[in-house]
Protein backbone atom coordinates (compact mmCIF):
# COMPACT_ATOMS: atom_id res chain seq x y z
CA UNK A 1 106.66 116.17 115.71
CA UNK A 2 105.16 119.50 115.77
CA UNK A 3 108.17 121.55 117.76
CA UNK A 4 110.29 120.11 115.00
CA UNK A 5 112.68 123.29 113.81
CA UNK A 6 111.81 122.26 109.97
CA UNK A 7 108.42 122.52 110.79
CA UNK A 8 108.37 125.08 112.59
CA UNK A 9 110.23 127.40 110.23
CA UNK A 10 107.19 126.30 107.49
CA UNK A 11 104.86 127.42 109.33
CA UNK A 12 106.34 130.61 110.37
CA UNK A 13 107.24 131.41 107.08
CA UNK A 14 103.90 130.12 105.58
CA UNK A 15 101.59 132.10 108.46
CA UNK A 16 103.44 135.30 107.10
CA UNK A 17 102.73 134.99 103.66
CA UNK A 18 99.62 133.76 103.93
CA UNK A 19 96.34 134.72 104.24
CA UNK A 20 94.80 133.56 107.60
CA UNK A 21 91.87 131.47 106.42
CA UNK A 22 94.82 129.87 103.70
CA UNK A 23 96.91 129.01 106.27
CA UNK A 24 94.26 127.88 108.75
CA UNK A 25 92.78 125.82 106.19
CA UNK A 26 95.90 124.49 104.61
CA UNK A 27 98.60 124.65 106.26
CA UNK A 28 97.79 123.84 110.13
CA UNK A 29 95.82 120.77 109.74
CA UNK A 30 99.26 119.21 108.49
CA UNK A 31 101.18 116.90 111.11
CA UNK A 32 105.03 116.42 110.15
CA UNK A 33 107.37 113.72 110.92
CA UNK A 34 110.75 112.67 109.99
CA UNK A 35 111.17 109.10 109.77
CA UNK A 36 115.00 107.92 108.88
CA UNK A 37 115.57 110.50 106.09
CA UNK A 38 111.94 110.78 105.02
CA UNK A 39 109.55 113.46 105.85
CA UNK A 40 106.07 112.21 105.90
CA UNK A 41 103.20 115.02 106.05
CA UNK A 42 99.68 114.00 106.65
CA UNK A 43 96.94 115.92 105.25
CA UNK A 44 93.53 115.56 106.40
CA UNK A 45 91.83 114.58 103.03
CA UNK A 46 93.05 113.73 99.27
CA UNK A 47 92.03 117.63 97.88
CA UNK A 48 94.41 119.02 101.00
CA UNK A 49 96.80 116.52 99.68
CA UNK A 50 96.43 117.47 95.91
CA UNK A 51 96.91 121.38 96.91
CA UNK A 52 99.83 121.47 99.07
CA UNK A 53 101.45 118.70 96.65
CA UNK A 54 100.77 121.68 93.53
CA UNK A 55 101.51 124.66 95.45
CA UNK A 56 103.90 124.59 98.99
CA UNK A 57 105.72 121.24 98.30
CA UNK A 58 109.01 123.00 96.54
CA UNK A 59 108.76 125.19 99.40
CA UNK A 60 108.98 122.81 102.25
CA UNK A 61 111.51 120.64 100.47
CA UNK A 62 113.81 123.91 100.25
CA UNK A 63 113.14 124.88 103.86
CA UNK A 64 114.05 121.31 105.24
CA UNK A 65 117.25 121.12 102.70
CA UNK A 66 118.26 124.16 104.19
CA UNK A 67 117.75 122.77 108.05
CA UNK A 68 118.89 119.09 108.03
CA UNK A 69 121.98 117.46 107.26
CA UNK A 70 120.83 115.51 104.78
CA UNK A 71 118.29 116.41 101.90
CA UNK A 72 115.34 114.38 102.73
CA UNK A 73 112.62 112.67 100.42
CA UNK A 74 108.92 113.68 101.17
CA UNK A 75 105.96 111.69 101.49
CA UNK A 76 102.44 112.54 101.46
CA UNK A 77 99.56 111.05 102.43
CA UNK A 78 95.77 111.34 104.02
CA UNK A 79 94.92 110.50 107.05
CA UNK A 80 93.07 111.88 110.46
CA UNK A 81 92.85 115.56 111.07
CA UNK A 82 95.18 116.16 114.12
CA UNK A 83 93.70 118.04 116.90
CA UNK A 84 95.57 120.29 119.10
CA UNK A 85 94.95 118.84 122.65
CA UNK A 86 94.29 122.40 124.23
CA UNK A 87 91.13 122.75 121.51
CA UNK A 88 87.82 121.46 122.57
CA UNK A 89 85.75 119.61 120.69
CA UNK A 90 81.57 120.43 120.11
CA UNK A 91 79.30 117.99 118.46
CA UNK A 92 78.69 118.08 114.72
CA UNK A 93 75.73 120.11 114.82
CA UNK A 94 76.10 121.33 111.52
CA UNK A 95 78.22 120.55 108.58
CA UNK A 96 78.35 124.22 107.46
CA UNK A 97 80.71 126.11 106.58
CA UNK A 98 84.45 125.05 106.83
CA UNK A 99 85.88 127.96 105.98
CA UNK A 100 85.25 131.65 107.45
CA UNK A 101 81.62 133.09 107.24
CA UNK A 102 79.92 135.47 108.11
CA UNK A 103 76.69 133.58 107.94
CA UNK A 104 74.91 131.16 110.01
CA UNK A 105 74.06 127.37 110.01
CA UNK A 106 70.50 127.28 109.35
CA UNK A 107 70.30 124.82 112.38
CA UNK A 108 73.61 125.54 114.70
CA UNK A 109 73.10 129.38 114.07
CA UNK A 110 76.48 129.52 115.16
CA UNK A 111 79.16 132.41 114.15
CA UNK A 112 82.19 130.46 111.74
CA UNK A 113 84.58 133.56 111.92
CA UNK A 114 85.21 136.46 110.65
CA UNK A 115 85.99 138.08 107.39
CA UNK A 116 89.75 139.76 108.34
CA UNK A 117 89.03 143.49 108.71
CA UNK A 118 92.61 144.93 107.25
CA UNK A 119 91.79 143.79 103.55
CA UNK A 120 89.74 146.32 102.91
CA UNK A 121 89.69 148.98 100.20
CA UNK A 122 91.75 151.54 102.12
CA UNK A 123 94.58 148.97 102.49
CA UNK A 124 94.78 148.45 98.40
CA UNK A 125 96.77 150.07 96.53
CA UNK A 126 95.98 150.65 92.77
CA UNK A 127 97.79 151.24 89.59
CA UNK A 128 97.41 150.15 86.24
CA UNK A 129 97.68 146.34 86.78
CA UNK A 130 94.88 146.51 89.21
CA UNK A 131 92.14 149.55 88.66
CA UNK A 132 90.02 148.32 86.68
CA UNK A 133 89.40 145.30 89.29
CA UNK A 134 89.41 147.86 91.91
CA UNK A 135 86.85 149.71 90.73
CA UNK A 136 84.70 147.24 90.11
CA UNK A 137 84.94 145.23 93.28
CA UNK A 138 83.88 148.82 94.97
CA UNK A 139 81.08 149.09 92.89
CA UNK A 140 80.00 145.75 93.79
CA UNK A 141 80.25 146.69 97.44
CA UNK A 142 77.95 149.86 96.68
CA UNK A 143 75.48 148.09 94.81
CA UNK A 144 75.14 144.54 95.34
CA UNK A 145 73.04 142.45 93.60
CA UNK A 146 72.49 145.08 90.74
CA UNK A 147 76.11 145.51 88.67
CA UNK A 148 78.80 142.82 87.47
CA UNK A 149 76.68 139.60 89.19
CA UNK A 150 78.59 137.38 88.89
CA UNK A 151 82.13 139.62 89.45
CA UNK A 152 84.89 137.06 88.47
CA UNK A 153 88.49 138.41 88.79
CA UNK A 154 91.40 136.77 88.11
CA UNK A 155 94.98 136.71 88.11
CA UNK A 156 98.15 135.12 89.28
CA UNK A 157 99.29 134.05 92.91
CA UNK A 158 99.89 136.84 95.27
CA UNK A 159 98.32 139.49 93.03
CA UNK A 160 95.42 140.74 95.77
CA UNK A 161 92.34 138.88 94.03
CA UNK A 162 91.36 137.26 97.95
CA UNK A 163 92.14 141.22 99.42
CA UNK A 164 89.64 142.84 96.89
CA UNK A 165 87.11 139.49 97.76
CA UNK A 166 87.40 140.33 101.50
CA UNK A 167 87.24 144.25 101.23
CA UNK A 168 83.81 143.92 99.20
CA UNK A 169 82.78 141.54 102.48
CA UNK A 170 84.18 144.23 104.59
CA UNK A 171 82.51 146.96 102.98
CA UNK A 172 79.15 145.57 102.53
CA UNK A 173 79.13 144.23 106.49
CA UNK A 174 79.91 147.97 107.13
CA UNK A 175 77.20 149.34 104.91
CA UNK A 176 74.30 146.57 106.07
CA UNK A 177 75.33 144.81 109.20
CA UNK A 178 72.88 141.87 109.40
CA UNK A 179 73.88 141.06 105.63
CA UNK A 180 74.69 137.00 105.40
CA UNK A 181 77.98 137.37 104.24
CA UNK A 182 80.38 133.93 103.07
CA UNK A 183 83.80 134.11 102.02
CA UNK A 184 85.14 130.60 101.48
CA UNK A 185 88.01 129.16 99.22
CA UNK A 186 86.86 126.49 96.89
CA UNK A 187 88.40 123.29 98.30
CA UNK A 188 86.11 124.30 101.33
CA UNK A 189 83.56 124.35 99.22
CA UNK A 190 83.99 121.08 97.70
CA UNK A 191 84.77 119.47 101.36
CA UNK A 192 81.30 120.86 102.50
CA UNK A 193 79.88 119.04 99.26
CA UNK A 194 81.15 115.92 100.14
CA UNK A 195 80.03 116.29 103.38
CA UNK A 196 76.69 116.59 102.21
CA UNK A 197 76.96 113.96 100.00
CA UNK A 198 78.15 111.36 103.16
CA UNK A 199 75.91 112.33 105.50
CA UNK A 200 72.90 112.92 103.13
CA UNK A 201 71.93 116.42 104.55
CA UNK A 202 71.67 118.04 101.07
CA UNK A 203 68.82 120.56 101.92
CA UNK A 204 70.80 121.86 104.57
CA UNK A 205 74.15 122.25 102.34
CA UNK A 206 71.38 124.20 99.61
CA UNK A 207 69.45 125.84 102.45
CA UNK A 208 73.11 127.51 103.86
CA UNK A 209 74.06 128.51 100.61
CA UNK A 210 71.24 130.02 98.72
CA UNK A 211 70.62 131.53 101.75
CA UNK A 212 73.33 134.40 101.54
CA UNK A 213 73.35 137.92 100.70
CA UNK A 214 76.64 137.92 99.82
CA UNK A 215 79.15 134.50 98.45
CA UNK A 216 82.60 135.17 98.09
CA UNK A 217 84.44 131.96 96.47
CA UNK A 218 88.34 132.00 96.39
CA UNK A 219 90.13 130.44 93.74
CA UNK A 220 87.18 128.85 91.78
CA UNK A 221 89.96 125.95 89.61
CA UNK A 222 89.96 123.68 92.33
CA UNK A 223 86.54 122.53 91.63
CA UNK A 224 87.70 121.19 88.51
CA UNK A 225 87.25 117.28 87.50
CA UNK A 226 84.57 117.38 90.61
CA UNK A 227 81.38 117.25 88.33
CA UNK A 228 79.10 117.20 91.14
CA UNK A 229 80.55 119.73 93.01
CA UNK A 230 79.94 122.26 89.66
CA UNK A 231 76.67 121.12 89.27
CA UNK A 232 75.68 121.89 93.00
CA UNK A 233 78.00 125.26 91.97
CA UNK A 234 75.59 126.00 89.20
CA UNK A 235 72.66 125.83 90.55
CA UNK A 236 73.70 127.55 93.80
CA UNK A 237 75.15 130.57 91.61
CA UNK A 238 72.02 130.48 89.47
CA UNK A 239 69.68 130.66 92.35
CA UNK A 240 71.58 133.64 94.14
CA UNK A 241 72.24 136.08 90.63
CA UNK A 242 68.56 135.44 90.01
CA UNK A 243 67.41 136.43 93.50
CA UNK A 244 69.66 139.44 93.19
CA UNK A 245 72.33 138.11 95.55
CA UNK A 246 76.00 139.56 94.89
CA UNK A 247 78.54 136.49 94.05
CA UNK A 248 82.29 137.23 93.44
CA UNK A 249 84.48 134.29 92.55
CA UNK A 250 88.11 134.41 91.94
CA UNK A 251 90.61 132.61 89.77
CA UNK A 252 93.72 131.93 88.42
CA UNK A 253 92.81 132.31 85.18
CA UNK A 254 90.58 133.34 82.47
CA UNK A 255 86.94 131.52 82.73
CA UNK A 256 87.14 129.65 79.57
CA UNK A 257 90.71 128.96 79.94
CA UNK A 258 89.99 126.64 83.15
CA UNK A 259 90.57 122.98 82.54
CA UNK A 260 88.00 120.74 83.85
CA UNK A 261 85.15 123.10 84.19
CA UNK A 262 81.66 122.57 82.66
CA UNK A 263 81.04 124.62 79.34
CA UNK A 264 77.90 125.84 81.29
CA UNK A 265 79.45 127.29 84.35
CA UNK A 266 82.47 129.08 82.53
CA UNK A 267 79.81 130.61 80.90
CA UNK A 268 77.57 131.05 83.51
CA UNK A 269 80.87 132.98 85.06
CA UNK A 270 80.95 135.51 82.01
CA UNK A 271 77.61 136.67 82.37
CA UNK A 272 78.27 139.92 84.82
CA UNK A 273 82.00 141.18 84.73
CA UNK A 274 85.22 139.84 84.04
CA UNK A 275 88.56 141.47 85.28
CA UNK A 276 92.32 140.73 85.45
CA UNK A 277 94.82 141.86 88.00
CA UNK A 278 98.69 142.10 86.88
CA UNK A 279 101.50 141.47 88.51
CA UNK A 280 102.53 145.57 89.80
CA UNK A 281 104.92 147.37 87.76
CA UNK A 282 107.73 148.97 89.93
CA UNK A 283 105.86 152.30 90.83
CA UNK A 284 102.54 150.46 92.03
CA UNK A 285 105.50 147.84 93.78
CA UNK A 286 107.42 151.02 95.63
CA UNK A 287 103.50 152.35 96.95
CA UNK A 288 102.83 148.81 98.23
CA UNK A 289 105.92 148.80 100.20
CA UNK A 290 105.32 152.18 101.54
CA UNK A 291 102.01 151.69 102.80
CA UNK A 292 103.10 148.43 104.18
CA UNK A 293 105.94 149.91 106.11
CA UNK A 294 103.54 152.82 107.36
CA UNK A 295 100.66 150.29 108.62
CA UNK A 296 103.37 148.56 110.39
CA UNK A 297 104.87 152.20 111.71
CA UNK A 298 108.71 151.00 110.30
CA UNK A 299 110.86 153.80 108.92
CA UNK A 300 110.85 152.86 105.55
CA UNK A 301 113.30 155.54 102.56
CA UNK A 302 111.89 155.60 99.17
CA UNK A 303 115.35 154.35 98.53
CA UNK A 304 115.26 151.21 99.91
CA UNK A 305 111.51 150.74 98.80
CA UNK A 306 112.74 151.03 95.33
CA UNK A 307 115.80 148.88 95.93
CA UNK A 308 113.63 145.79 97.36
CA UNK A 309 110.40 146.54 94.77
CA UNK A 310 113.87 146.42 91.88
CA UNK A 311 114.12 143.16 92.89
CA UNK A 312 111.14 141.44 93.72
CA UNK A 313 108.69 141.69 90.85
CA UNK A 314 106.83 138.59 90.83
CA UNK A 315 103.54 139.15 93.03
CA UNK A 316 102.53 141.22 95.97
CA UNK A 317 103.13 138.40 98.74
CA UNK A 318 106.62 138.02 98.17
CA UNK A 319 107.02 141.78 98.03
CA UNK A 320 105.82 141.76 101.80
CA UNK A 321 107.73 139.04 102.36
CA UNK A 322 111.12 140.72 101.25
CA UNK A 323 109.95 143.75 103.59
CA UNK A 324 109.50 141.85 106.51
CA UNK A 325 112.97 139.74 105.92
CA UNK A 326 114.37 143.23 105.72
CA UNK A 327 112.58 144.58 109.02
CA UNK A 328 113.26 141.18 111.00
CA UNK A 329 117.43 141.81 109.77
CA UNK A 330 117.37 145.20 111.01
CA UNK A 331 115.77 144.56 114.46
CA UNK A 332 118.24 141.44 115.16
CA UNK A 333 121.26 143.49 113.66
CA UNK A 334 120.11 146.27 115.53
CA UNK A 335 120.96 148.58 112.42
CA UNK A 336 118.48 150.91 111.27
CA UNK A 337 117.16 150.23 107.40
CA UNK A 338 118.62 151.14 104.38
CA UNK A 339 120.00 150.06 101.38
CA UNK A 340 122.94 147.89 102.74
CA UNK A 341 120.27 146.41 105.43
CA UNK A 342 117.92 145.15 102.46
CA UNK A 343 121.36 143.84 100.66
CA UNK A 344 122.17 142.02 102.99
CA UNK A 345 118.85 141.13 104.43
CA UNK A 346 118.20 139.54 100.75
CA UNK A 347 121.35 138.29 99.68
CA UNK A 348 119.75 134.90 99.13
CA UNK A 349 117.67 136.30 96.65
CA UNK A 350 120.00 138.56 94.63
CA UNK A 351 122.52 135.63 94.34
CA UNK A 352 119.53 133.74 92.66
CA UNK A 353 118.86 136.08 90.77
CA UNK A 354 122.33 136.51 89.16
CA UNK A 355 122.05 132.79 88.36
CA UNK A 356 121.61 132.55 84.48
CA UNK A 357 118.12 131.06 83.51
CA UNK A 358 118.13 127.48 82.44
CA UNK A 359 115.78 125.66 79.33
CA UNK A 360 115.22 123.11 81.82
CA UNK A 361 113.99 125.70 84.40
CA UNK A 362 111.83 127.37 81.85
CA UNK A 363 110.46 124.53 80.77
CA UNK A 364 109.26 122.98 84.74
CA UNK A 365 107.88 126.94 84.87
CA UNK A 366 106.00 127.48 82.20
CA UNK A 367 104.49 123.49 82.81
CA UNK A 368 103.74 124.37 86.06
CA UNK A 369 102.05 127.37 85.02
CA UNK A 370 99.84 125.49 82.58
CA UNK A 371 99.53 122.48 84.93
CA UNK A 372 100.88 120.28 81.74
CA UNK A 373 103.63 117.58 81.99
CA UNK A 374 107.01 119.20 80.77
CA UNK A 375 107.25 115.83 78.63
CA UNK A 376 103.64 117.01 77.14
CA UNK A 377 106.45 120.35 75.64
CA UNK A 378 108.51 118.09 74.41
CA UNK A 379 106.16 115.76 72.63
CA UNK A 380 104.61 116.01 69.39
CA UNK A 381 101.13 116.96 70.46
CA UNK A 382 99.63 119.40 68.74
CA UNK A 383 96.55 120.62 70.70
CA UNK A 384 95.56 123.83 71.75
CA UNK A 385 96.44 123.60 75.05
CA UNK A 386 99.34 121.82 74.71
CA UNK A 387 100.79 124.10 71.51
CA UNK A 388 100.70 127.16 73.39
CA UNK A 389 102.40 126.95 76.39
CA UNK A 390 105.34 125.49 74.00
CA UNK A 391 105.42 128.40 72.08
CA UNK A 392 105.32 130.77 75.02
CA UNK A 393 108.28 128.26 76.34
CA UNK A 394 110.30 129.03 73.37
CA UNK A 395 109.86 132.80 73.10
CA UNK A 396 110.86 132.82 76.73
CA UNK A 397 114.22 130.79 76.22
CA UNK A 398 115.14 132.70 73.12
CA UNK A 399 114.78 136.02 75.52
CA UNK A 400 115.98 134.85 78.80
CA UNK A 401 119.22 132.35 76.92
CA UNK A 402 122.17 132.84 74.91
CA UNK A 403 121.10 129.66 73.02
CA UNK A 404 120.21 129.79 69.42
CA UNK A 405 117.04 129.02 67.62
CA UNK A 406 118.45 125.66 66.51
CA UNK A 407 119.82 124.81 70.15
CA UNK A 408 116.49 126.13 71.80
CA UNK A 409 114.50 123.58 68.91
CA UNK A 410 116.81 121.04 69.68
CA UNK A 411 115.44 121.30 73.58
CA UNK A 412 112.19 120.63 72.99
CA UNK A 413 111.90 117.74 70.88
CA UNK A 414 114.49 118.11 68.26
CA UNK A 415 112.21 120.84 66.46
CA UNK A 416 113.84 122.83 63.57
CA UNK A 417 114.87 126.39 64.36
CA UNK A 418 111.84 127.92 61.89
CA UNK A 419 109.47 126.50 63.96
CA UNK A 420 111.20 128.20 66.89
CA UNK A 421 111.07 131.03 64.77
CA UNK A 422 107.32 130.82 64.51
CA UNK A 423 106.37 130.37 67.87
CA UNK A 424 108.49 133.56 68.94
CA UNK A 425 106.47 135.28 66.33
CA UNK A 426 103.34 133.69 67.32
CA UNK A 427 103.33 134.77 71.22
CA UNK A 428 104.75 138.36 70.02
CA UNK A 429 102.08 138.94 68.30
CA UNK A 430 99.25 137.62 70.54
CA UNK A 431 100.58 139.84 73.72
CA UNK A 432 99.98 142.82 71.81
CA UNK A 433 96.62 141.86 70.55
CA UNK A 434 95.26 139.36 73.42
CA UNK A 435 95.72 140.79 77.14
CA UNK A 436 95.73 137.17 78.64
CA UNK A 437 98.37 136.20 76.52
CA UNK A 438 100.17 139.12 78.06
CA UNK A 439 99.70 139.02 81.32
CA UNK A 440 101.08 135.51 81.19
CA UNK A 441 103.98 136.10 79.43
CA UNK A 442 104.80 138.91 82.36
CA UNK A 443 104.10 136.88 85.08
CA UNK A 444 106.10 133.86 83.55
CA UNK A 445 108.89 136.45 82.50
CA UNK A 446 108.70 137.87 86.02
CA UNK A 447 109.15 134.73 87.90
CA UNK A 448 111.90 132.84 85.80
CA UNK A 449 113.91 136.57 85.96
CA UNK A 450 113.76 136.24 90.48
């Protein structure tokens, strides 16, 4: 049911904000039904399946609650890759690569896209949250091979880590032209792997790879739990750094902060340079929306860039996404924009936002965040990675609630208010000592406050 008007307003809205390899990997290879009041999506294997469960679900459940008369239950599942009957279909001639590249199949020498030529470094905007990665990633794409091998960077959703990968592609295509360049986002990776792994064709998966002149790996924690995908990882990123060969991997966090990675590869990943990007503070949020508006010739007032970067403070993607809401209301209004067009054009969001902040919604976001079970908060486990996400969880409801330290203990697991108390002091401390721990509590701060 592909013309369906639930359906089609996903993918509309998920082709905007976006990437075009994301949503060409992700996104498109879905097939949507409605059966009764279920809707059942169909991804074409289980990691698909596992990613759009984590990361668009809530999204397509709000979209279709908004759209049908009834709020439907979703159901996922695997099955066949559906093919658009206007595509043709070429033999298998090589497994290699699934995701954009520059490079060729050492056997189809065939061209597997293109890196998208608008992120590049003149379309970035920098501030504080972001320079140091910035300057980095262009010294990377001066010197490859030589600086910061392996550059990791890392950062929240929507920050600009896959527009600085792709502008180092860009840069170093422009600067040496026959270059083998490969950007690809790790559950490609991992499908390729497999691949390799059912068909037997290992050499050429090895031959592809440690081939390049250039490997650009997007979002690097969804090869975790996949031992055999790492080790394949390792060796591939061992064999390129030690033939000189630039590799740039992003992330979502810190290296040693990813669950289900090898000891050996996290470590492997701190041994060139390793960079955060923020979330932009409202100056670096008002020059993204400018230069957005100009690229896109729309007469945009510092006025109303400062209204709409005000309110949307989470990450760079929903910033464009609140511009182009606001340029799509002014063109079917016909009223030129300002202030009252962006109220208006966002009245959704500011009515969320004057919703008070609930425990329970702190709680699902800071779980989320972690990728812990919110009953894992409430429990009386006290490791590491468990401990810390409750105490952030805490400081966050005694800041963002009127509830008191006994009520907030009382929320998570009938704890005492002193150990409330402790946490808040605990987390205060660490975000002025430990920028991780800061740049957490920002971006959780951020998003609970939209």
């Amino acid at each position: 049911m592909p013309d369906h008007p639930v359906w089609v307003s996903c993918l509309d809205f998920f082709q905007e904000s976006l990437p075009p390899q994301q949503f060409n990997s992700w996104i498109k290879p879905l097939t949507f039904d409605i059966v009764g009041s279920q809707i059942v999506l169909t991804a074409p294997n289980s990691f698909a399946l596992k990613l759009i469960q984590e990361r668009f679900l809530s999204v397509i459940s709000q979209r279709a609650e908004s759209l049908l008369p009834f709020v439907p239950t979703i159901e996922l599942k695997v099955g066949k890759k559906r093919i658009p009957t206007t595509q043709q279909t070429t033999p298998e001639t090589s497994i290699l690569p699934t995701a954009p590249c520059e490079a060729s199949s050492p056997k189809s020498q065939k061209e597997f896209g293109k890196l998208n030529p608008t992120l590049c470094f003149d379309h970035f905007v920098t501030g504080k949250a972001n320079q140091l990665a910035h300057a980095a990633a262009i010294q990377v794409a001066d010197t490859p091979g030589s600086v910061y091998n392996p550059l990791f960077i890392y950062g929240g959703v929507g920050l600009g880590k896959t527009h600085l990968l792709q502008a180092i592609g860009n840069q170093i295509k422009s600067n040496s032209p026959k270059a083998k360049v490969c950007y690809i986002h790790a559950t490609n990776y991992v499908s390729d792997w497999v691949k390799a792994v059912q068909t037997k064709r290992f050499d050429e998966f090895k031959q592809f790879y440690n081939s390049l002149d250039l490997l650009l790996i997007d979002d690097i924690q969804f090869i975790a739990d996949k031992a055999g995908t790492q080790q394949e990882f390792f060796y591939t990123l061992n064999t390129l750094t030690e033939a000189h060969k630039q590799v740039v991997i992003t992330c979502d966090t810190f290296p040693k902060e990813i669950s289900g990675i090898e000891p050996r590869l996290t470590s492997r990943f701190s041994w060139g340079l390793t960079v955060a990007v923020d979330p932009p503070n409202v100056e670096m949020r008002v020059a993204i929306l400018l230069q957005k508006a100009s690229q896109s010739k729309m007469s945009l007032g510092e006025d109303v860039a400062f209204f709409i970067a005000k309110h949307v403070r989470s990450n760079i993607r929903e910033l464009e996404g609140a511009l182009k809401r606001v340029e799509a209301f002014s063109r079917f209004h016909r009223r030129p924009i300002s202030v009252e067009v962006a109220k208006d054009a966002l009245k959704d969001l500011l009515a969320s936002q004057n919703k008070q902040v609930s425990i329970d919604n702190i709680q699902k976001t800071v779980a989320d965040f972690y990728r812990i079970k919110v009953a894992d908060l409430l429990s009386k486990k006290r490791t590491r990675n468990i401990t810390r996400p409750r105490q952030m969880a805490m400081l966050l409801a005694r800041e963002l609630t009127p509830f008191s330290l006994p009520e907030i203990g009382a929320a998570f697991g009938d704890r005492d208010h002193s150990t409330v108390l402790y946490a808040c002091r605990t987390i205060e401390l660490l975000k002025r000592s430990n920028s991780i721990t800061n740049a957490e509590y920002n971006t959780l701060s951020q998003s609970l406050r939209n």
